[in-house]
N, C-alpha and C. Protein backbone atom coordinates (compact mmCIF):
# COMPACT_ATOMS: atom_id res chain seq x y z
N UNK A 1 202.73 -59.46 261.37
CA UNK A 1 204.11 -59.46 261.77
C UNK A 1 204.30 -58.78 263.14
N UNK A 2 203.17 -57.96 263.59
CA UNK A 2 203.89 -56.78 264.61
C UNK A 2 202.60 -57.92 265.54
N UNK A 3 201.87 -58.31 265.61
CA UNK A 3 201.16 -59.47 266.51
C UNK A 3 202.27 -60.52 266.67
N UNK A 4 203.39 -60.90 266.26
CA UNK A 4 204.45 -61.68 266.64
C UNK A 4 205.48 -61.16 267.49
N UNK A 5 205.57 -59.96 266.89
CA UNK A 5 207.36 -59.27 267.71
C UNK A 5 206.86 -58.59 269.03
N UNK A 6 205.43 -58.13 269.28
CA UNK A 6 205.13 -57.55 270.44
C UNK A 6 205.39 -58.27 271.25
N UNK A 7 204.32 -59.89 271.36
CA UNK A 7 205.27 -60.78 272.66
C UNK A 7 206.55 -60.87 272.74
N UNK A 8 207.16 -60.74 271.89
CA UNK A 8 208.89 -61.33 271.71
C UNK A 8 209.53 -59.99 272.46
N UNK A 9 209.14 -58.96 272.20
CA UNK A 9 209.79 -57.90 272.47
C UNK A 9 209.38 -57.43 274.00
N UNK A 10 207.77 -57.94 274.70
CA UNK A 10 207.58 -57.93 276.03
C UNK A 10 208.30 -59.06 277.00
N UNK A 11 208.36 -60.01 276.27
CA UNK A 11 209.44 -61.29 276.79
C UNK A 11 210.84 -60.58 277.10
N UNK A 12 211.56 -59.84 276.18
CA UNK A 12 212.85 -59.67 276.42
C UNK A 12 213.05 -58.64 277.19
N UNK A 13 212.09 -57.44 277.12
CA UNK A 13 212.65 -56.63 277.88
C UNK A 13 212.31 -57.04 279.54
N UNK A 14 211.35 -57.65 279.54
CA UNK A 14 210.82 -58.37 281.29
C UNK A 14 212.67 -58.91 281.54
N UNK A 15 212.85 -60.35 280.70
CA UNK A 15 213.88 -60.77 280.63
C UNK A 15 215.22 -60.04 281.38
N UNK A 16 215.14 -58.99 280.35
CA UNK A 16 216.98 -57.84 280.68
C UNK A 16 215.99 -57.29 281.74
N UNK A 17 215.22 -56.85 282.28
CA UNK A 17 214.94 -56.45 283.21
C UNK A 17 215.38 -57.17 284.94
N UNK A 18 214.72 -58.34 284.87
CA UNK A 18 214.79 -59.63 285.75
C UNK A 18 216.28 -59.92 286.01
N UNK A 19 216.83 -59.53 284.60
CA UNK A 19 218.79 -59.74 284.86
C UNK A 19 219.49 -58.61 285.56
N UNK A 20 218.80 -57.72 284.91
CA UNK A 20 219.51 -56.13 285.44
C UNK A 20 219.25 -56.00 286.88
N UNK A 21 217.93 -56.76 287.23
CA UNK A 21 217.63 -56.34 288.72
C UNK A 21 218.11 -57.44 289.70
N UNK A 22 218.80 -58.14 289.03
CA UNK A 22 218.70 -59.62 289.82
C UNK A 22 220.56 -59.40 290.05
N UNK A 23 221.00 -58.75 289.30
CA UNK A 23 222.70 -57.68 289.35
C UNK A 23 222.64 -56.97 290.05
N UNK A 24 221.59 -56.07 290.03
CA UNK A 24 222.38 -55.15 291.20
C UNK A 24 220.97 -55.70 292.83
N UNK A 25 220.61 -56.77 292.89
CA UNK A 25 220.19 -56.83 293.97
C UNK A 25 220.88 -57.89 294.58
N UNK A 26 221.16 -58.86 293.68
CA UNK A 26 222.41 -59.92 294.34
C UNK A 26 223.14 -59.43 295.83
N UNK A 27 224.32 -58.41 295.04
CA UNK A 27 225.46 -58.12 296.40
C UNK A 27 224.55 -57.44 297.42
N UNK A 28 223.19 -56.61 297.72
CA UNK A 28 222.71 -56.58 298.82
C UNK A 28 222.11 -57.98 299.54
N UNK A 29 221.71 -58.58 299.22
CA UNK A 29 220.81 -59.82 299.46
C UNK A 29 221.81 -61.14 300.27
N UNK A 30 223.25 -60.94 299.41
CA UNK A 30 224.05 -61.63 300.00
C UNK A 30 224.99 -61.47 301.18
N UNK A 31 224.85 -60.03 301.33
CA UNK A 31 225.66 -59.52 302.42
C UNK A 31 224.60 -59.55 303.70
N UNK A 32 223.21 -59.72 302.94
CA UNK A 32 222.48 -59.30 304.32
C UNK A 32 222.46 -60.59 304.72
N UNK A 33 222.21 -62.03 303.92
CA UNK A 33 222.47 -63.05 304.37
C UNK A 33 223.65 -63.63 305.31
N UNK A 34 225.23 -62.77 304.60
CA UNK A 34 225.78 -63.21 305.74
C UNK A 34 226.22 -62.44 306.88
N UNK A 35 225.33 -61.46 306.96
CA UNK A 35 225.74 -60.39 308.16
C UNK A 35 224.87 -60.95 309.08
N UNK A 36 223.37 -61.55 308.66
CA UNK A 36 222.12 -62.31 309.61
C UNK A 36 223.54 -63.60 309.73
N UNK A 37 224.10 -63.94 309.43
CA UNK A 37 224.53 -65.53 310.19
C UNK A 37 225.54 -64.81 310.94
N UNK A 38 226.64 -63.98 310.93
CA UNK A 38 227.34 -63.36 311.13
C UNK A 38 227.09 -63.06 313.09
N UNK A 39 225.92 -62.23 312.94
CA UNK A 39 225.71 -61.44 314.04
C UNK A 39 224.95 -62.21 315.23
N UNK A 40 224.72 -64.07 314.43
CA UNK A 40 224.48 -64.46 315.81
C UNK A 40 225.40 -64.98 316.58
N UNK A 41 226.93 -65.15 316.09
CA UNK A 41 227.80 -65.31 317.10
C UNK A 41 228.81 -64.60 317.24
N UNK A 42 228.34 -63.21 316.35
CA UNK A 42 229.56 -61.93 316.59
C UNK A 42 228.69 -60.47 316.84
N UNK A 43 229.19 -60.10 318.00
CA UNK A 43 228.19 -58.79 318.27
C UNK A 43 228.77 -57.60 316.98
N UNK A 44 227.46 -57.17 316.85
CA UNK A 44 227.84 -55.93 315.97
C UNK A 44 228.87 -54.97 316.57
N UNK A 45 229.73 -54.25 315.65
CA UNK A 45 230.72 -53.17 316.19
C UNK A 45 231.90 -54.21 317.19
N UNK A 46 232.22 -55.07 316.97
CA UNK A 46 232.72 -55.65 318.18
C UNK A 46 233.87 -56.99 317.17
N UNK A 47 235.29 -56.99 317.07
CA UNK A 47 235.85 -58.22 316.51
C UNK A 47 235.48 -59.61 317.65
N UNK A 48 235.48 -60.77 316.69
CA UNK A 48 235.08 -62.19 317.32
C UNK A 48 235.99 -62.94 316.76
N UNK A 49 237.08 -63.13 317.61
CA UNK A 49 238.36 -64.28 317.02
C UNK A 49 238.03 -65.57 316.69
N UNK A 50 237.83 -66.10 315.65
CA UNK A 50 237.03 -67.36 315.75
C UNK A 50 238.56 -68.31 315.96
N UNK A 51 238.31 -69.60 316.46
CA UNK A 51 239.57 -70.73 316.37
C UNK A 51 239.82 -71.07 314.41
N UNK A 52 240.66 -71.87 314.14
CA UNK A 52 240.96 -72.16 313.15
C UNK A 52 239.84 -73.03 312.24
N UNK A 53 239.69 -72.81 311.06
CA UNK A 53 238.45 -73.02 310.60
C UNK A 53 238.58 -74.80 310.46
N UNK A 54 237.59 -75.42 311.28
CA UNK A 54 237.08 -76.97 310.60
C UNK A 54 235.86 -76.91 309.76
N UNK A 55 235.70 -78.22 309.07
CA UNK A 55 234.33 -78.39 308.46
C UNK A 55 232.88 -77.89 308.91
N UNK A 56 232.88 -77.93 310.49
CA UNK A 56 231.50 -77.68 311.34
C UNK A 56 231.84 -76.52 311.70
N UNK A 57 232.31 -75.96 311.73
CA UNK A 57 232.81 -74.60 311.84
C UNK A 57 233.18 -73.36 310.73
N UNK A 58 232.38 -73.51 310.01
CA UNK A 58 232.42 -72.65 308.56
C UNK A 58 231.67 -71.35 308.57
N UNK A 59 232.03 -69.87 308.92
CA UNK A 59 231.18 -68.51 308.86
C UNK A 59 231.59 -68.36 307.40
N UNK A 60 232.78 -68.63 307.31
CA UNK A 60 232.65 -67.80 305.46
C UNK A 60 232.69 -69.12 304.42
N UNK A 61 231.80 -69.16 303.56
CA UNK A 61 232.12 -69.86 302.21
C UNK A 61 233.12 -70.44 301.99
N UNK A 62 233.75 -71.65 302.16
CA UNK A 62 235.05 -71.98 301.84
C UNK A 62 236.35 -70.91 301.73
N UNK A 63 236.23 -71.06 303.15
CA UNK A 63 237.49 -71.10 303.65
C UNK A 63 238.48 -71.36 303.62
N UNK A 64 239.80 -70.42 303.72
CA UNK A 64 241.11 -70.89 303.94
C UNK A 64 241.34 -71.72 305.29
N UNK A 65 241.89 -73.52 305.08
CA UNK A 65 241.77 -73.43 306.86
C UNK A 65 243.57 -73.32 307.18
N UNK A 66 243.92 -72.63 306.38
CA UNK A 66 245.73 -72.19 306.96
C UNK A 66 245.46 -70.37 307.12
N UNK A 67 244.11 -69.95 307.32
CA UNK A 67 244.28 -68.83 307.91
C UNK A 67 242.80 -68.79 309.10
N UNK A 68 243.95 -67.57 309.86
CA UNK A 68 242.58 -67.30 311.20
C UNK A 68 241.71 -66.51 310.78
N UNK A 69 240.62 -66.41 310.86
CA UNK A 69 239.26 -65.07 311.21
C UNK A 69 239.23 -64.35 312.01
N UNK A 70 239.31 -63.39 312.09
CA UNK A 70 238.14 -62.50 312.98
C UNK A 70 237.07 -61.40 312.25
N UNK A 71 236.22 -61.42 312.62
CA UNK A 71 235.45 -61.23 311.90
C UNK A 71 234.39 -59.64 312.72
N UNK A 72 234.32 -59.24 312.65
CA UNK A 72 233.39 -57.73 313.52
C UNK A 72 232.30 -57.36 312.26
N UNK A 73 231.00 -57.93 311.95
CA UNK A 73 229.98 -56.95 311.72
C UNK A 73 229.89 -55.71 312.20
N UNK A 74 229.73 -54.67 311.50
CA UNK A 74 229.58 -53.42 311.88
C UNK A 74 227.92 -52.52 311.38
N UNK A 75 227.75 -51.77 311.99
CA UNK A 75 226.69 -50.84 311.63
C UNK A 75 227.20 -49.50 311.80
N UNK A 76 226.94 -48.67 311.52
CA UNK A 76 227.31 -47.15 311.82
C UNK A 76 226.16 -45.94 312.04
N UNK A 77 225.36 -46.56 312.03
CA UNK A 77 224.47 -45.73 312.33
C UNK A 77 224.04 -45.18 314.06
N UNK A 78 225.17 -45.34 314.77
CA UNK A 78 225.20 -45.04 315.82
C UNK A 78 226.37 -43.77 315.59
N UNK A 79 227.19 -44.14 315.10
CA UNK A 79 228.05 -43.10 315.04
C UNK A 79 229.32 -43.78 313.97
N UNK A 80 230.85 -43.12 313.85
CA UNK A 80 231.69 -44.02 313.12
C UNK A 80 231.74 -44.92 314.11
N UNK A 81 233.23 -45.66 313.20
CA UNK A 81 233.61 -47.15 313.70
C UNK A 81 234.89 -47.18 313.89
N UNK A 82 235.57 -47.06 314.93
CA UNK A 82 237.19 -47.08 314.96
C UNK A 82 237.57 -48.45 315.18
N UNK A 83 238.68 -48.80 314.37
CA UNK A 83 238.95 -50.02 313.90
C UNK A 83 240.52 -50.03 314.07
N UNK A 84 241.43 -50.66 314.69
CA UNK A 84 242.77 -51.19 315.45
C UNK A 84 242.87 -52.60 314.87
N UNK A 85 244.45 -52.19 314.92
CA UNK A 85 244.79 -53.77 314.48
C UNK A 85 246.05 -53.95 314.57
N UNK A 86 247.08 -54.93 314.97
CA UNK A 86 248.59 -55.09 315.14
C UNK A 86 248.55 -55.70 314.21
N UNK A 87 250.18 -55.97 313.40
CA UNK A 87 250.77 -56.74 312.36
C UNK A 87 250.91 -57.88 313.63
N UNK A 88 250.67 -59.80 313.00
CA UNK A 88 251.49 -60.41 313.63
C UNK A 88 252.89 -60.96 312.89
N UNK A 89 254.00 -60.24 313.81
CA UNK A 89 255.06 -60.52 313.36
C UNK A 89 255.66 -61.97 312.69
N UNK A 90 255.74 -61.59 311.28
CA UNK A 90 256.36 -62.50 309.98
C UNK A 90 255.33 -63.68 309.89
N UNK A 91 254.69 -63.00 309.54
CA UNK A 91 252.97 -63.35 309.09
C UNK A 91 252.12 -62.75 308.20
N UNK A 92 251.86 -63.08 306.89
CA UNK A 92 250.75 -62.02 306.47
C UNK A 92 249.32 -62.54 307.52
N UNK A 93 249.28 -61.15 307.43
CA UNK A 93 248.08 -60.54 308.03
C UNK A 93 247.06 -59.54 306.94
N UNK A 94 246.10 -59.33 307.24
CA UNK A 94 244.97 -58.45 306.66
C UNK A 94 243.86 -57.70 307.21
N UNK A 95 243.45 -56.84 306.63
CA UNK A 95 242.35 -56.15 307.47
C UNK A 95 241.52 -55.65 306.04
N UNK A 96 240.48 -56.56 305.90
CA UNK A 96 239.44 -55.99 305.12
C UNK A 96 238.03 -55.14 305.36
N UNK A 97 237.42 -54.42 304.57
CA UNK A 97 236.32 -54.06 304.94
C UNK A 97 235.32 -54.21 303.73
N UNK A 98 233.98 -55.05 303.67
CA UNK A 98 233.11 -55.33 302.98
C UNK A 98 231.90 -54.47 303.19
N UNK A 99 231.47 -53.45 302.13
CA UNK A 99 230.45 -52.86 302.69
C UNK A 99 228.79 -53.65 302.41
N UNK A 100 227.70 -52.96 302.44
CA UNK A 100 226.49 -53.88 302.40
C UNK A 100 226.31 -53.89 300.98
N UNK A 101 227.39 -53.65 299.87
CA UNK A 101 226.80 -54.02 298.65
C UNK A 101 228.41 -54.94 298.17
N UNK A 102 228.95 -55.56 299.25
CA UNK A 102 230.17 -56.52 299.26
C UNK A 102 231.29 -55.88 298.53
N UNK A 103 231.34 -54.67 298.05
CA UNK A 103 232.46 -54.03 297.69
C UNK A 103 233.23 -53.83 298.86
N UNK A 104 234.87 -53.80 298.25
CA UNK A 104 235.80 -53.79 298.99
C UNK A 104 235.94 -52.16 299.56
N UNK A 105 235.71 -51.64 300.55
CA UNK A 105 236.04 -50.10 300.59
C UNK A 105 237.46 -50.48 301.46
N UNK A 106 238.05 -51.22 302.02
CA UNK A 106 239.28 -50.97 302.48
C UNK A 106 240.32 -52.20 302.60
N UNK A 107 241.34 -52.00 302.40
CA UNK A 107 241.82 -53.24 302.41
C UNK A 107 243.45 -52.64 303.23
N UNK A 108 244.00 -53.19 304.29
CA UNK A 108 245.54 -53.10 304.70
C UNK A 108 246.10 -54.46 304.94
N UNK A 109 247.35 -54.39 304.40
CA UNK A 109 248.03 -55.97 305.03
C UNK A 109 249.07 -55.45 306.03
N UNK A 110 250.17 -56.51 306.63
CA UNK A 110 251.12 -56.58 307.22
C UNK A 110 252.00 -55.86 306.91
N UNK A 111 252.34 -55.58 305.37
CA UNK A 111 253.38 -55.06 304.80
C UNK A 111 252.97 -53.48 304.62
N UNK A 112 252.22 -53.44 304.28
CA UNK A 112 251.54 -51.99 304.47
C UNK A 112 251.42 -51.37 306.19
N UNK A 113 251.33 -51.93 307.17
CA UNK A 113 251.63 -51.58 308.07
C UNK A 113 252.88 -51.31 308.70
N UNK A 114 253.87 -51.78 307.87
CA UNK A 114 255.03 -51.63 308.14
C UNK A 114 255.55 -52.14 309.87
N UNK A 115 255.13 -53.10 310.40
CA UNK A 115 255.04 -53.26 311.97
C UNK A 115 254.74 -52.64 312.91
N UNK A 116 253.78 -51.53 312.38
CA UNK A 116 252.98 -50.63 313.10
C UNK A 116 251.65 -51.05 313.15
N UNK A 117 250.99 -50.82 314.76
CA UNK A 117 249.55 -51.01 314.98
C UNK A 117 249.18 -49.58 313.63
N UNK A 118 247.58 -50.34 313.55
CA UNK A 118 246.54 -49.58 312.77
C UNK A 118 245.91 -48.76 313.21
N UNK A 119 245.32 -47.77 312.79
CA UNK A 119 244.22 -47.31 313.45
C UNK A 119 243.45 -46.44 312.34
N UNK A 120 241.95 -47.20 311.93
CA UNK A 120 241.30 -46.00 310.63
C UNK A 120 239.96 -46.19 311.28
N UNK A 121 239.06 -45.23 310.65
CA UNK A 121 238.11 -44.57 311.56
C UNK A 121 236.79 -44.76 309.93
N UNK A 122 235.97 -45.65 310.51
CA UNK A 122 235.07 -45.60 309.36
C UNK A 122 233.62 -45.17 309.75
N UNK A 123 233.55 -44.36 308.34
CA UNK A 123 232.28 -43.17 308.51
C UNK A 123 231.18 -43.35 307.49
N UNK A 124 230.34 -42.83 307.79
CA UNK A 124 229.20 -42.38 306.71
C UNK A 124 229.88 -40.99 306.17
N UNK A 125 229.72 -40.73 305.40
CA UNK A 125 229.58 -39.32 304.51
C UNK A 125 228.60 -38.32 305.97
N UNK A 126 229.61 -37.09 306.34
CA UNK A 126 228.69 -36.33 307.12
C UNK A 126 229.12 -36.74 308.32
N UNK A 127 229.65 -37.52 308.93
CA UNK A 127 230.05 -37.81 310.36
C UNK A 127 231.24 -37.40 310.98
N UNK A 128 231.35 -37.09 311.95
CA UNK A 128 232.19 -36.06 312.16
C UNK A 128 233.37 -37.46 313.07
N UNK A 129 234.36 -36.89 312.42
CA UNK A 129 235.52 -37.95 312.74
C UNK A 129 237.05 -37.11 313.39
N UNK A 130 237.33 -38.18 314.46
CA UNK A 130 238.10 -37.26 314.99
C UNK A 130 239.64 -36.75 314.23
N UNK A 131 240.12 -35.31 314.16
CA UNK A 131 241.46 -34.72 313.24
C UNK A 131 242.30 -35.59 313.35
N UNK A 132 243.01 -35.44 312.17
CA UNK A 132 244.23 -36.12 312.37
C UNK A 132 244.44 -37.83 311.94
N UNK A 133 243.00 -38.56 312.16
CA UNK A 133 242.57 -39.85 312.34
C UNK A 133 242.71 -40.20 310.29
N UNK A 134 243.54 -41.48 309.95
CA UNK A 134 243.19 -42.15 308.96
C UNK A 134 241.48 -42.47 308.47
N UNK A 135 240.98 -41.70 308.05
CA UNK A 135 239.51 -42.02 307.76
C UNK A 135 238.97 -42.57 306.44
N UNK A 136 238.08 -43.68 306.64
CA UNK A 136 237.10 -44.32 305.03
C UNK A 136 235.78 -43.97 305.55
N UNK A 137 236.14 -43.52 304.21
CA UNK A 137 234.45 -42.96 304.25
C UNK A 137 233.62 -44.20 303.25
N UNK A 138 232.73 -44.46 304.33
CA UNK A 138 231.72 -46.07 303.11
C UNK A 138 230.28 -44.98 302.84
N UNK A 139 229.84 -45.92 301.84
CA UNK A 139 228.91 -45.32 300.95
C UNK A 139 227.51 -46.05 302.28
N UNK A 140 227.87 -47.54 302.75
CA UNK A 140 226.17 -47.81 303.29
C UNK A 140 226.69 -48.03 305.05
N UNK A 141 225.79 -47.92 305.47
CA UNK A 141 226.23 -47.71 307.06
C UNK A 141 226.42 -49.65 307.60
N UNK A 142 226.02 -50.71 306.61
CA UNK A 142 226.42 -51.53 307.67
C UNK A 142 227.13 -52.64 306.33
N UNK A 143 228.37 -53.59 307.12
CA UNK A 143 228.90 -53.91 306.09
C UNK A 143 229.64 -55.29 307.54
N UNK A 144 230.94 -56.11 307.07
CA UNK A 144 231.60 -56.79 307.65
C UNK A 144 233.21 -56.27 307.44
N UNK A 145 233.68 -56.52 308.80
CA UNK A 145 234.95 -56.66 308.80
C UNK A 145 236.02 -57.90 308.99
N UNK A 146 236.73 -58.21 307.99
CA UNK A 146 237.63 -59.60 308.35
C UNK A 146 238.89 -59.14 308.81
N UNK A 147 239.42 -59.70 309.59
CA UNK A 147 241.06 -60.01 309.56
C UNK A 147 241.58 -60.82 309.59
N UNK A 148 242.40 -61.59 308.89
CA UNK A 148 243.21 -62.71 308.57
C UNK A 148 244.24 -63.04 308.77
N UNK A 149 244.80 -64.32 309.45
CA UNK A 149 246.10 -64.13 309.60
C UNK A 149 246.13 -65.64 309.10
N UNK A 150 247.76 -65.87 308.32
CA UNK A 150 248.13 -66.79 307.85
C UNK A 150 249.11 -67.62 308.90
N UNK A 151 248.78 -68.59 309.00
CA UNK A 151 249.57 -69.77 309.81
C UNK A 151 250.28 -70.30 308.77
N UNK A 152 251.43 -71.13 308.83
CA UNK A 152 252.56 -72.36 308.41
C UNK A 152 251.85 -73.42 308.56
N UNK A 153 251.08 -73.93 310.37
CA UNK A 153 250.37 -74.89 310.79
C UNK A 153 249.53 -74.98 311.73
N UNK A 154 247.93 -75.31 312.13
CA UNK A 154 247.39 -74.79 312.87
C UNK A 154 247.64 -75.36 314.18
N UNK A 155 248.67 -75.47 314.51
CA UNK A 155 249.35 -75.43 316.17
C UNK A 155 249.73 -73.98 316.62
N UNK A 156 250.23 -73.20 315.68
CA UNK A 156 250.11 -71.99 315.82
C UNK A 156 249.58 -70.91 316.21
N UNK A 157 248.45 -71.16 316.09
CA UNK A 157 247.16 -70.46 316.58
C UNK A 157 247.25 -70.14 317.86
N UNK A 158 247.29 -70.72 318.85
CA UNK A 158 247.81 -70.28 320.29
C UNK A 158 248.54 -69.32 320.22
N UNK A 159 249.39 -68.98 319.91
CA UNK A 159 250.66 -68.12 320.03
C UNK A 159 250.72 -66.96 319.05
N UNK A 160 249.18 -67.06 318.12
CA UNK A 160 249.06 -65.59 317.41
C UNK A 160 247.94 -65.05 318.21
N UNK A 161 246.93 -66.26 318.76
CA UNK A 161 245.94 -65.85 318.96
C UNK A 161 246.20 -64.21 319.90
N UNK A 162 247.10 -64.01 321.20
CA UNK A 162 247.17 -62.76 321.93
C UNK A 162 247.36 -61.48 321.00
N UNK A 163 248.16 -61.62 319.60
CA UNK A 163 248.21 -60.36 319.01
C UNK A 163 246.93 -60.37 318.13
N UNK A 164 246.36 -61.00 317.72
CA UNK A 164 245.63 -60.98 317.13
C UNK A 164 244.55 -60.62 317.34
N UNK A 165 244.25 -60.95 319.27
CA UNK A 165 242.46 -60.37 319.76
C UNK A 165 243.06 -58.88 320.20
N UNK A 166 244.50 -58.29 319.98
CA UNK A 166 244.42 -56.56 320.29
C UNK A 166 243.59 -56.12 319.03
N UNK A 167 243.34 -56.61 317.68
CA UNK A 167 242.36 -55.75 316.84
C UNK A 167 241.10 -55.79 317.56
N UNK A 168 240.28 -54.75 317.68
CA UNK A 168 239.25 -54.41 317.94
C UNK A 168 238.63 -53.15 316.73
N UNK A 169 237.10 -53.49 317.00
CA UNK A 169 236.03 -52.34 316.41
C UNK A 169 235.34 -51.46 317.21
N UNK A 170 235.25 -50.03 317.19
CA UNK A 170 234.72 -49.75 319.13
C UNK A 170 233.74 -48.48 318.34
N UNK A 171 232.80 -48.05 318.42
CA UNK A 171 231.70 -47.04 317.91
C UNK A 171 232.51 -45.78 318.95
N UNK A 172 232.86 -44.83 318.17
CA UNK A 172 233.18 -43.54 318.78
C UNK A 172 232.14 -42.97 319.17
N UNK A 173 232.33 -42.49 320.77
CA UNK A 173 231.16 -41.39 320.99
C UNK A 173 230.93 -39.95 320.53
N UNK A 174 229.98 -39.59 320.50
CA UNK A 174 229.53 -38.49 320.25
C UNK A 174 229.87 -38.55 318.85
């Protein structure tokens, strides 16, 4: 009897093993995948306004194409990451932050900005950030940033595009 359950019981635990590891290695594996497609047409630390999304033109997974991108890969291992952003007026708008295990560490919209520019300062644990400054602290030093803005119709785009390239990502010195 115990010459039967030994394979059965080396089968399953390999098994929950192969699952357990294949869970928590997923969200790294996939972020690094799309931070490598990411960073060949968006410099790290830096937002990249993309035009309105077509078919040949796809950075994220099915896409909204009634909203804009911009998109800034980030690293921090240079230092934090100060991160700006205007509401465009009577528009949702968004400002996400995906870290390298695709958890959400930050999320602001339009309405939460109340028609005030942004300004939050993202850190490693230990980095010295300037007083006073809205600060997230992320758990891994490199991750993506989106911002989104919702169009009515993509003729529009022209005429958000100027508020929309004031968000920037800029590595604080020192």
């Amino acid at each position: 009897m115990i010459r039967r359950i030994a394979p059965l019981a080396v089968v399953a635990v390999v098994a929950l093993g192969s699952y357990y590891g294949t869970l928590a290695a997923a969200p790294y594996g996939l972020m690094r995948l799309a931070e490598a497609k990411l960073t060949k047409t968006a410099p790290v630390n830096h937002f990249t306004h993309t035009p309105p999304v077509r078919a040949e033109r796809q950075f994220v997974v099915r896409p909204s194409p009634d909203l804009l991108y911009s998109v800034c890969p980030y690293d921090l291992t240079a230092g934090p990451l100060e991160v700006t952003a205007v509401p465009v007026p009577g528009r949702y708008s968004s400002i996400s932050v995906f870290d390298a295990r695709t958890d959400n560490a930050f999320v602001r919209n339009d309405e939460e900005m109340a028609g005030k520019p942004m300004r939050v300062v993202l850190a490693l644990e230990g980095q010295a950030v300037p007083a006073g400054v809205e600060t997230v602290r992320v758990r891994y030093a490199t991750g993506i940033i989106l911002q989104r803005v919702l169009l009515a119709d993509p003729s529009e785009a022209a005429a958000v595009d100027p508020i929309r390239e004031k968000a920037q990502c800029r590595t604080l010195a020192g």
